[in-house]
N, C-alpha and C. Protein backbone atom coordinates (compact mmCIF):
# COMPACT_ATOMS: atom_id res chain seq x y z
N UNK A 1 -6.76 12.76 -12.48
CA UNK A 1 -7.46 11.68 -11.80
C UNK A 1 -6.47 10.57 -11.45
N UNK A 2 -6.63 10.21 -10.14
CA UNK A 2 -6.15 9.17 -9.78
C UNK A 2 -6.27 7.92 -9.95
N UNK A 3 -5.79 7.47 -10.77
CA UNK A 3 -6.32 5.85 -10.79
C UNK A 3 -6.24 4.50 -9.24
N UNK A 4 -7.30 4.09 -9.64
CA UNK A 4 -6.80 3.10 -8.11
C UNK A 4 -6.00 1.47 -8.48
N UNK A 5 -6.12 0.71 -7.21
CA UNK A 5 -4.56 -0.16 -7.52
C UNK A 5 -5.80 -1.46 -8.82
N UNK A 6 -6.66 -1.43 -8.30
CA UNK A 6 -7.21 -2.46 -9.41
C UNK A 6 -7.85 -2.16 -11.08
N UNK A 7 -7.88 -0.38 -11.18
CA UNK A 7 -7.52 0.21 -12.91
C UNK A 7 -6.45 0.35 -13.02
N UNK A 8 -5.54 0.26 -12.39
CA UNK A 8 -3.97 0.22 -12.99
C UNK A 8 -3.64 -1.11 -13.20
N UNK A 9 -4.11 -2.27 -12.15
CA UNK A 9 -4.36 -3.74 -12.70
C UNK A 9 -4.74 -4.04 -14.45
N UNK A 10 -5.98 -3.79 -14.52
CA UNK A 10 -6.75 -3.85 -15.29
C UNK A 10 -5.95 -2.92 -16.71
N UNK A 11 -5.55 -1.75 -16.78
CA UNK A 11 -4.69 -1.08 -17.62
C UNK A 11 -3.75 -1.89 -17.97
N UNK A 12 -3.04 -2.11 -17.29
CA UNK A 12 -1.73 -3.24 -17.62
C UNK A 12 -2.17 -4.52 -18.25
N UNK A 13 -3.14 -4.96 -17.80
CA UNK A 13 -3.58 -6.29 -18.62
C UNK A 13 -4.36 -6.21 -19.68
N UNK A 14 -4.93 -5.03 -19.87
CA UNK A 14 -5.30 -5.02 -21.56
C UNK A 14 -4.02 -4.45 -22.52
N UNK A 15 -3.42 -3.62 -21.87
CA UNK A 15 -2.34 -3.73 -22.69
C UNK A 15 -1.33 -4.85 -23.40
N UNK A 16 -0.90 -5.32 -22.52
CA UNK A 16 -0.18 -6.53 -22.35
C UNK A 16 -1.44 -7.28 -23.51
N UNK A 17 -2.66 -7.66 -23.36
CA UNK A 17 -3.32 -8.36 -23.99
C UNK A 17 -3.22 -7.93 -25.34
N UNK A 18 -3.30 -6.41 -25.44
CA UNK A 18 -3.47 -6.30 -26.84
C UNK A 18 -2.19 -6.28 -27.86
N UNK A 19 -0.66 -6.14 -26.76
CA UNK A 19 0.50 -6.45 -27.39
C UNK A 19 0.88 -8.17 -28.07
N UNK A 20 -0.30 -8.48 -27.08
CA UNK A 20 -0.14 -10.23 -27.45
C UNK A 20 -0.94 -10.18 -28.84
N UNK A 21 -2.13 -9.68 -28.91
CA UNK A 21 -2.75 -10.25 -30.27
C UNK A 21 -1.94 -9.18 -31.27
N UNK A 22 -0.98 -8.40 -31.42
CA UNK A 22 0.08 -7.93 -32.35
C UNK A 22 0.90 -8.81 -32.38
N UNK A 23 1.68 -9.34 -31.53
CA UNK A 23 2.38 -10.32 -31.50
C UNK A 23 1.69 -11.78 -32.45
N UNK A 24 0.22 -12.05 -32.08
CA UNK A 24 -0.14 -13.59 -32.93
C UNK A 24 -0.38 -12.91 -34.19
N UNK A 25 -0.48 -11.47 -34.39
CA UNK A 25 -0.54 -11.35 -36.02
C UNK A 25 0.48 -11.58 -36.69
N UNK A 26 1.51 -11.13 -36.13
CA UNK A 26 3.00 -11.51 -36.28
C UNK A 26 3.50 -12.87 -36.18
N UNK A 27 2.55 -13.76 -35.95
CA UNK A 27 3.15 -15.42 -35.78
C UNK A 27 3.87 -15.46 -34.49
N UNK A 28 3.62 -15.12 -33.43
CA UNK A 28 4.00 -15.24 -32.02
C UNK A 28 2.93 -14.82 -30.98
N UNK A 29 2.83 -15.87 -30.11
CA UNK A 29 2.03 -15.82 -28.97
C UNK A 29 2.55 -15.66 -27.72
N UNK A 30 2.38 -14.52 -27.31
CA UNK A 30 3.60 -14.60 -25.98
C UNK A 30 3.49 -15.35 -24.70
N UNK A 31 1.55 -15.21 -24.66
CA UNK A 31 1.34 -16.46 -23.19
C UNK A 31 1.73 -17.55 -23.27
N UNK A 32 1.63 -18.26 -24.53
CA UNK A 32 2.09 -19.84 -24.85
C UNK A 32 3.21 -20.30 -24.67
N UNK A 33 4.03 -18.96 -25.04
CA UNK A 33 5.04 -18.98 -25.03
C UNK A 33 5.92 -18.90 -23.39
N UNK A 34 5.29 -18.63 -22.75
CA UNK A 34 5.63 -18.37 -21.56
C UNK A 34 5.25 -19.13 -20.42
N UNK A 35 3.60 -19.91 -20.83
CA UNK A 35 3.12 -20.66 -19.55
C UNK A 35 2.81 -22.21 -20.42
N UNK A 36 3.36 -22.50 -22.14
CA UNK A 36 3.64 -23.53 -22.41
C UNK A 36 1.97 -24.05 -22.34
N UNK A 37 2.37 -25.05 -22.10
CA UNK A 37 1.75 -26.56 -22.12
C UNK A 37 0.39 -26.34 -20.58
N UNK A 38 0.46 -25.83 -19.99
CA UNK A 38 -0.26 -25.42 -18.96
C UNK A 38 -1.79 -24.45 -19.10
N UNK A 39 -2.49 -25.50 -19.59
CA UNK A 39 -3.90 -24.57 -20.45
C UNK A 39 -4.63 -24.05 -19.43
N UNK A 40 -4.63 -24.57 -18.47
CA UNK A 40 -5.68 -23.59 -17.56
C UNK A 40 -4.84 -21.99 -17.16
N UNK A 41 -3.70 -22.32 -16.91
CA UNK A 41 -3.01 -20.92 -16.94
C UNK A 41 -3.24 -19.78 -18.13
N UNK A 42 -2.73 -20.63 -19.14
CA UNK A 42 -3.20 -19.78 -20.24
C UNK A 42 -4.64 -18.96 -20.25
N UNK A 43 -5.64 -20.20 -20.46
CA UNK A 43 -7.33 -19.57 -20.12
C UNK A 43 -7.21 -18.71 -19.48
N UNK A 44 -6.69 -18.67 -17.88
CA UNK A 44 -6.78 -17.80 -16.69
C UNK A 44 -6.81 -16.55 -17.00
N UNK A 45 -4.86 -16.51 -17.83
CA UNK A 45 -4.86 -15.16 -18.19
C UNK A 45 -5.68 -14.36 -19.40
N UNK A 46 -6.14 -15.23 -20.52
CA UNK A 46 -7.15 -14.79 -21.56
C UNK A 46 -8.59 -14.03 -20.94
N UNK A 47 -8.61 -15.19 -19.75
CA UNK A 47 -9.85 -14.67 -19.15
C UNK A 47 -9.83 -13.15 -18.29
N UNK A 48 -8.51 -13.21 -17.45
CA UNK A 48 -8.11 -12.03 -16.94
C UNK A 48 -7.99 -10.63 -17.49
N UNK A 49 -7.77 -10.98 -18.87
CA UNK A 49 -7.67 -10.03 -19.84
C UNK A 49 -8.84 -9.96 -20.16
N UNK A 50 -9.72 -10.62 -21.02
CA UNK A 50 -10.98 -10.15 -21.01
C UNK A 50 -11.96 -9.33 -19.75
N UNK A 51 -12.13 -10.06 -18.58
CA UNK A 51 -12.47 -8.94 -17.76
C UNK A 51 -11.94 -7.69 -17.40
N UNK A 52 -10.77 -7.80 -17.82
CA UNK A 52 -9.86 -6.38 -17.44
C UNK A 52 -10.48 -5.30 -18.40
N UNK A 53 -11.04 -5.99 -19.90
CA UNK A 53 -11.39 -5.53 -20.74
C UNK A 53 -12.36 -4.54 -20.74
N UNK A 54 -13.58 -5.67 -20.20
CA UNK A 54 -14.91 -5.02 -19.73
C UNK A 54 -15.08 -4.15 -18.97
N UNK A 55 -13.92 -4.36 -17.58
CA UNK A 55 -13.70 -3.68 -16.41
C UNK A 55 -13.64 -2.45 -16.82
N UNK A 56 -12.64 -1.65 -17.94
CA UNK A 56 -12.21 -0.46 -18.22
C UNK A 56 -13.50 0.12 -19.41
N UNK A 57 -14.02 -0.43 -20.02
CA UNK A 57 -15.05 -0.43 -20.72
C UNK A 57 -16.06 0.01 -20.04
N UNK A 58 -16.62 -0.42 -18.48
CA UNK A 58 -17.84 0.06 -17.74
C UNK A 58 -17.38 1.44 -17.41
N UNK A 59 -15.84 1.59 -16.64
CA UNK A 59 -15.95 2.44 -16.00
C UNK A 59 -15.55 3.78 -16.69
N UNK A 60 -15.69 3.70 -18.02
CA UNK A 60 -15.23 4.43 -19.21
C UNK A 60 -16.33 5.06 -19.17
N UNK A 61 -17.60 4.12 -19.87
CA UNK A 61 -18.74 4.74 -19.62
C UNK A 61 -18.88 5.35 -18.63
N UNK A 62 -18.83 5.24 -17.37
CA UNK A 62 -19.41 5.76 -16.23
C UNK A 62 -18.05 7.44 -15.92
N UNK A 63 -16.98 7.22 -16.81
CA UNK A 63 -16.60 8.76 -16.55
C UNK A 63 -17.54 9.44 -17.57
N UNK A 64 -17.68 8.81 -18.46
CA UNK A 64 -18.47 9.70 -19.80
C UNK A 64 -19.13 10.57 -19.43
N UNK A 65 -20.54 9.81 -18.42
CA UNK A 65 -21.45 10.75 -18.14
C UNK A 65 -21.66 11.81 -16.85
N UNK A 66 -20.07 11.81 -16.36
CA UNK A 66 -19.93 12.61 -15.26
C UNK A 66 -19.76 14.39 -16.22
């Protein structure tokens, strides 16, 4: 199966998300670390990640029942 350009989006950003919360178990945050002092950026990407989350989550289900 082919993935399209916005589940390969979405793949990459839960990854990345979930390397970050290994990283804050470890006492390092890598967005903070990277977009600083700039909280709506930060949010943005938390938020980005969370929908990316859900995103792969629906369409998970929806291979299930093929």
């Amino acid at each position: 199966m082919k993935l399209s350009t916005l589940d390969t989006i979405a793949l990459v950003l839960v990854i990345i998300g979930g390397l970050n919360w290994l990283l804050v178990a470890l006492g390092f945050n890598l967005v903070t670390a990277i977009f600083g002092s700039v909280a709506w950026l930060v949010a943005l990407i938390y938020i980005l990640v969370g929908l990316s989350a859900i995103y792969l989550a629906a369409i998970s289900m929806k291979l299930e029942k093929k």
